[in-house]
Protein backbone atom coordinates (compact mmCIF):
# COMPACT_ATOMS: atom_id res chain seq x y z
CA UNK A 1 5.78 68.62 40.50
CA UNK A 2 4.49 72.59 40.29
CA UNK A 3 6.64 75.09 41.53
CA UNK A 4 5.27 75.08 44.98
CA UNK A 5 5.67 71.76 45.60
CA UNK A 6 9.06 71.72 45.10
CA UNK A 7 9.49 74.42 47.27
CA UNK A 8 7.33 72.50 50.15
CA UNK A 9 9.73 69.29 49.60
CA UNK A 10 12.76 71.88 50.01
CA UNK A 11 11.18 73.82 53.09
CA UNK A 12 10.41 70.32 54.40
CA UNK A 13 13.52 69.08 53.93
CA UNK A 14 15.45 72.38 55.29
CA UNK A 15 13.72 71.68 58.81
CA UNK A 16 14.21 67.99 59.09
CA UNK A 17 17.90 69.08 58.28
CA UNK A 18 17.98 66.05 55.42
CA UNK A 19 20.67 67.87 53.61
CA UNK A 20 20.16 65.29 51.18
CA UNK A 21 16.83 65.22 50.40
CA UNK A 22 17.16 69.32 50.34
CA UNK A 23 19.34 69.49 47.73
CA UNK A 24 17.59 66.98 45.58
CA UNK A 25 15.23 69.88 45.15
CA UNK A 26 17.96 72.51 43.45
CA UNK A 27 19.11 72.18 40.04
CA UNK A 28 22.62 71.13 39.07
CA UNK A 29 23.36 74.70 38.22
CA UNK A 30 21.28 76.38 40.63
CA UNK A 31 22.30 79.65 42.87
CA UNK A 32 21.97 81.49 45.50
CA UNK A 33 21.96 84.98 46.31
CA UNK A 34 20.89 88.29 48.56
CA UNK A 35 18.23 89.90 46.64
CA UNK A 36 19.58 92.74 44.45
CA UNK A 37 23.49 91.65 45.55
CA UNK A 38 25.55 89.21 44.05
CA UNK A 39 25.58 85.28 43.83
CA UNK A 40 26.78 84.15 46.73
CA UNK A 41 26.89 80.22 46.36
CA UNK A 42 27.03 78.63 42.53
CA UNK A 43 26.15 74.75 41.46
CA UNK A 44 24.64 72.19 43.68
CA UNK A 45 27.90 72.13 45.47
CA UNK A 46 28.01 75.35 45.99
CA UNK A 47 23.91 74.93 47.90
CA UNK A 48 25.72 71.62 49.77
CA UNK A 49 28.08 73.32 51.10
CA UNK A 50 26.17 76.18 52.30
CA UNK A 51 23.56 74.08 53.97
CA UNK A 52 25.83 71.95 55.65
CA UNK A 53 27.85 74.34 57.25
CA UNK A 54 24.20 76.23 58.81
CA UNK A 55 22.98 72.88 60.03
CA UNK A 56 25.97 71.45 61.87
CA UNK A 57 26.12 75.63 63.39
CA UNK A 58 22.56 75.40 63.75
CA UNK A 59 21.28 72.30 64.83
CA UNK A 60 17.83 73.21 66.26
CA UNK A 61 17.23 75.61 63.03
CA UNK A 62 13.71 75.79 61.72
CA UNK A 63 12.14 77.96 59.49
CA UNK A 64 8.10 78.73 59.58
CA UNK A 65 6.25 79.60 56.68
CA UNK A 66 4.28 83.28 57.82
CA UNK A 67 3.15 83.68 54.11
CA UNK A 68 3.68 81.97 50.17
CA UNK A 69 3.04 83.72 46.47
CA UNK A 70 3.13 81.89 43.65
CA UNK A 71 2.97 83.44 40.43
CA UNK A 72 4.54 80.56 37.44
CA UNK A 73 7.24 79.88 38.19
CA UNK A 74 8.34 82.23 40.91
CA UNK A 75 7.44 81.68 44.55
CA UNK A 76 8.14 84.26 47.69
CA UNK A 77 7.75 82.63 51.06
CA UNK A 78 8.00 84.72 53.96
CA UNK A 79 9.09 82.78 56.96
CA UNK A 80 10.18 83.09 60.53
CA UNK A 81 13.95 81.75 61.56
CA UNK A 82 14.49 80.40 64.79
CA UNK A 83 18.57 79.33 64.83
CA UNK A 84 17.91 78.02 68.33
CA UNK A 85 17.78 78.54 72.00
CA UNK A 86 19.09 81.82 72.77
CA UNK A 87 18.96 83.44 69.58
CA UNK A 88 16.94 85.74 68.19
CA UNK A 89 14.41 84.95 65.59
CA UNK A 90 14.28 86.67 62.75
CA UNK A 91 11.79 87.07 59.20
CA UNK A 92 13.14 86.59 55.95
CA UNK A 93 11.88 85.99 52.12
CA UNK A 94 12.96 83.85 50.28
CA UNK A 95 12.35 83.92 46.48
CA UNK A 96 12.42 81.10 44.30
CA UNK A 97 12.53 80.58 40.47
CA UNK A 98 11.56 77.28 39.33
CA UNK A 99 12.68 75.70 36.41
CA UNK A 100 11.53 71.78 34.98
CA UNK A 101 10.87 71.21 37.80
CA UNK A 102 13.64 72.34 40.35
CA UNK A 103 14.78 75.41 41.93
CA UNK A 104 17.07 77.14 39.60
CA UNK A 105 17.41 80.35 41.81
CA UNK A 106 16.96 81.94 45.41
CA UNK A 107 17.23 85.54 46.69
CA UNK A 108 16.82 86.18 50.18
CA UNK A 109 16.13 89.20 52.26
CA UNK A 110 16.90 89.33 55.49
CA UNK A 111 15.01 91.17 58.21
């Protein structure tokens, strides 16, 4: 699977809120992190229990893909958040580094 497939499945998966399926995309040792910040969430458990916690707080979350660039192994996807009736949506990147096969790494900016 090339490195934007894997970030469809994920983006797919992150809307139909199959935490499951979603984290079958990260590696085992995978993290997470706020682009030129620190790690925020280490490990596969580290992405489940991230995810989890924003869809049971957000069940009606959903995140649109504005724009993707893939260049190897890195991909930036700019989408548009909607958390839900009521609140604000807002843009954010996210940038993923794909390794055999799975997403190794993801900063995020935050609009």
């Amino acid at each position: 699977m090339s490195p934007v497939d894997i970030v469809q499945v994920q983006l797919d998966a992150y809307n139909a809120q199959d935490l499951d399926r979603f984290c079958a995309c990260f590696a085992p040792d995978a993290v997470l992190g706020d682009l030129n910040s620190s790690v925020t969430h280490e490990g596969i458990a580290g992405v489940r229990q991230r995810y989890a916690a924003l869809f049971a707080e957000h069940p009606e979350n959903r995140a649109d893909l504005l724009s993707r660039i893939a260049v190897g192994d890195v991909v930036v996807d700019e989408e548009r958040i909607s958390r839900g009736k009521g609140a604000a949506p807002f843009r954010a990147l996210a940038i993923y580094t794909v390794k055999s096969g799975l997403i190794a790494r993801v900063d995020f900016v935050r609009e």
